[in-house]
Protein backbone atom coordinates (compact mmCIF):
# COMPACT_ATOMS: atom_id res chain seq x y z
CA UNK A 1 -148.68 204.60 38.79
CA UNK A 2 -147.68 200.99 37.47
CA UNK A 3 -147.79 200.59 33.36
CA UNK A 4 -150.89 199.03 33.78
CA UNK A 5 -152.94 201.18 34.75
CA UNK A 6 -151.59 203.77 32.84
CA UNK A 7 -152.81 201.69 29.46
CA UNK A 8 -155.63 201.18 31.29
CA UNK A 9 -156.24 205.08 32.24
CA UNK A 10 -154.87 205.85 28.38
CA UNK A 11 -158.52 203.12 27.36
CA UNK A 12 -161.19 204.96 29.19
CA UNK A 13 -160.34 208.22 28.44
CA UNK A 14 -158.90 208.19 25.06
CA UNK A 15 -161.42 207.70 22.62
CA UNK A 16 -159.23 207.13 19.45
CA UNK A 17 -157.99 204.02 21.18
CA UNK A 18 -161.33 202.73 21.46
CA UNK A 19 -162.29 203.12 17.79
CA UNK A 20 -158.83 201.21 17.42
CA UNK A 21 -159.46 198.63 20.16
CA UNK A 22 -163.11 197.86 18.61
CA UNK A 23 -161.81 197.92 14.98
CA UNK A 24 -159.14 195.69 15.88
CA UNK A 25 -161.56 193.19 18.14
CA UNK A 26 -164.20 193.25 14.99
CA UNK A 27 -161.57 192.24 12.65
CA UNK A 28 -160.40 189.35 14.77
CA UNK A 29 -163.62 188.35 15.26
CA UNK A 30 -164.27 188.51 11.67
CA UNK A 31 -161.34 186.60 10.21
CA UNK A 32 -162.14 184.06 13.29
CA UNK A 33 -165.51 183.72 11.79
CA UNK A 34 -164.47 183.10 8.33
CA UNK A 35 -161.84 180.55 9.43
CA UNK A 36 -164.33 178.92 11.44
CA UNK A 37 -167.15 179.08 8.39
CA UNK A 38 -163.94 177.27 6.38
CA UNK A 39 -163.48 175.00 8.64
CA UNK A 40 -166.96 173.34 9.05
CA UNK A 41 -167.41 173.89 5.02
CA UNK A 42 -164.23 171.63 4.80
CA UNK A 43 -165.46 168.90 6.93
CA UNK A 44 -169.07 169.16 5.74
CA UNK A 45 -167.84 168.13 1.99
CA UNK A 46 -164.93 165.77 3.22
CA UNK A 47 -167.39 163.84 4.48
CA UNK A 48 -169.96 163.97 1.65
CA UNK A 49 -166.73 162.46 -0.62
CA UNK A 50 -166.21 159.95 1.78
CA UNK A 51 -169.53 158.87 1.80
CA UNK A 52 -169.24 158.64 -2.10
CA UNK A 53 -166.44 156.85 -1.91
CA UNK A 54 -168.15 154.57 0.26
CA UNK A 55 -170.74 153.71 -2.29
CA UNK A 56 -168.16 153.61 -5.24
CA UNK A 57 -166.06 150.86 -3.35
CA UNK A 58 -169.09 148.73 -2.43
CA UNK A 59 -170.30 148.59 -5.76
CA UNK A 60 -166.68 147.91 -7.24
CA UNK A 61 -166.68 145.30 -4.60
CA UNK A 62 -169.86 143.60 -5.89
CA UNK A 63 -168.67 143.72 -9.61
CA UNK A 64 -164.91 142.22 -8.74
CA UNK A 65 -167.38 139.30 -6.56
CA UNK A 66 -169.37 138.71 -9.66
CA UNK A 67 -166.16 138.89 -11.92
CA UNK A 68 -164.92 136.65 -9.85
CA UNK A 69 -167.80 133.59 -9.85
CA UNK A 70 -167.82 134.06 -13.83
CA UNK A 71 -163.90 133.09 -13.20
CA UNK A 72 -164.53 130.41 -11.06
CA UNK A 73 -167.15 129.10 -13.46
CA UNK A 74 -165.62 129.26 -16.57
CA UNK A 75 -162.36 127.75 -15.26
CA UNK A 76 -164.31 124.47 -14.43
CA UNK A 77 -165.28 124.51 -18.36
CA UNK A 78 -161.95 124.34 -19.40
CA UNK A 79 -160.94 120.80 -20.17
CA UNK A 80 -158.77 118.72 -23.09
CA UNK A 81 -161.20 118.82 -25.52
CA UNK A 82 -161.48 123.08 -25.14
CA UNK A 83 -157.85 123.15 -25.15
CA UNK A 84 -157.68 121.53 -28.55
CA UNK A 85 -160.21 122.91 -30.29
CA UNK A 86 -158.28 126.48 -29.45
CA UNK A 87 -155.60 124.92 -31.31
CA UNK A 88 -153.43 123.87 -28.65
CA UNK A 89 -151.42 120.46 -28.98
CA UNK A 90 -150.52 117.68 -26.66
CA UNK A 91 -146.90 117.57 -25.39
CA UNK A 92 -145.51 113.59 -26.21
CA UNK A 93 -142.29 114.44 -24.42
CA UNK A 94 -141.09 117.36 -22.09
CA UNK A 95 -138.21 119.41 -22.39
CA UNK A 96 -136.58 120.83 -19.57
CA UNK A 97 -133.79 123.77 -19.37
CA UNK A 98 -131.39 123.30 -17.04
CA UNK A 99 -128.72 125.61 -16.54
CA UNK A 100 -124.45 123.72 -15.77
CA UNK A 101 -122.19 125.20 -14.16
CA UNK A 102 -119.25 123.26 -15.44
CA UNK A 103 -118.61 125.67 -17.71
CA UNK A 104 -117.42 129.89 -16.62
CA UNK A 105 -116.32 132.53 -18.33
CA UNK A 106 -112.86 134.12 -16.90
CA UNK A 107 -111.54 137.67 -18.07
């Protein structure tokens, strides 16, 4: 008689390894079940808060747009006579910084 058929003699005719056989195949199929309940709960509210997201992004997008028109608007408004009633002054002559190398520091 090969092992095999030996377990599977051991199976029919024992019943305590049935009761262990179903306990063990009902537990599997339990913690299966709750990994697979998990699972879809997961992807069920991932994609609810991507779908928020969604929104959130395409109303931040409309409110940079509009942000960005009041810029483009108001920058067309800006002119000499703005400028100096902000207290800004006209430059007569410029001033530039240059930097010379003719002189180095040795240690």
């Amino acid at each position: 008689m090969t092992k095999t058929q030996a377990i599977t003699n051991d199976i029919t005719q024992n019943t305590d390894t049935q009761k262990k056989l179903l306990r063990i195949l009902l537990a599997s199929s339990a913690v299966l079940f709750t990994i697979y309940i998990y699972l879809i709960g997961s992807i069920t509210f991932n994609v609810i808060a991507r779908k928020t997201l969604e929104g959130t992004v395409v109303s931040l997008t409309g409110h940079i747009n509009q942000l960005e028109l009041t810029y483009l608007n108001n920058i067309n408004a800006i002119d000499k006579e703005y400028a100096l009633s902000n207290g800004f002054v006209e430059v007569k002559q410029n001033l530039f910084a240059s930097r010379s190398i003719t002189h180095v520091a040795i240690r």
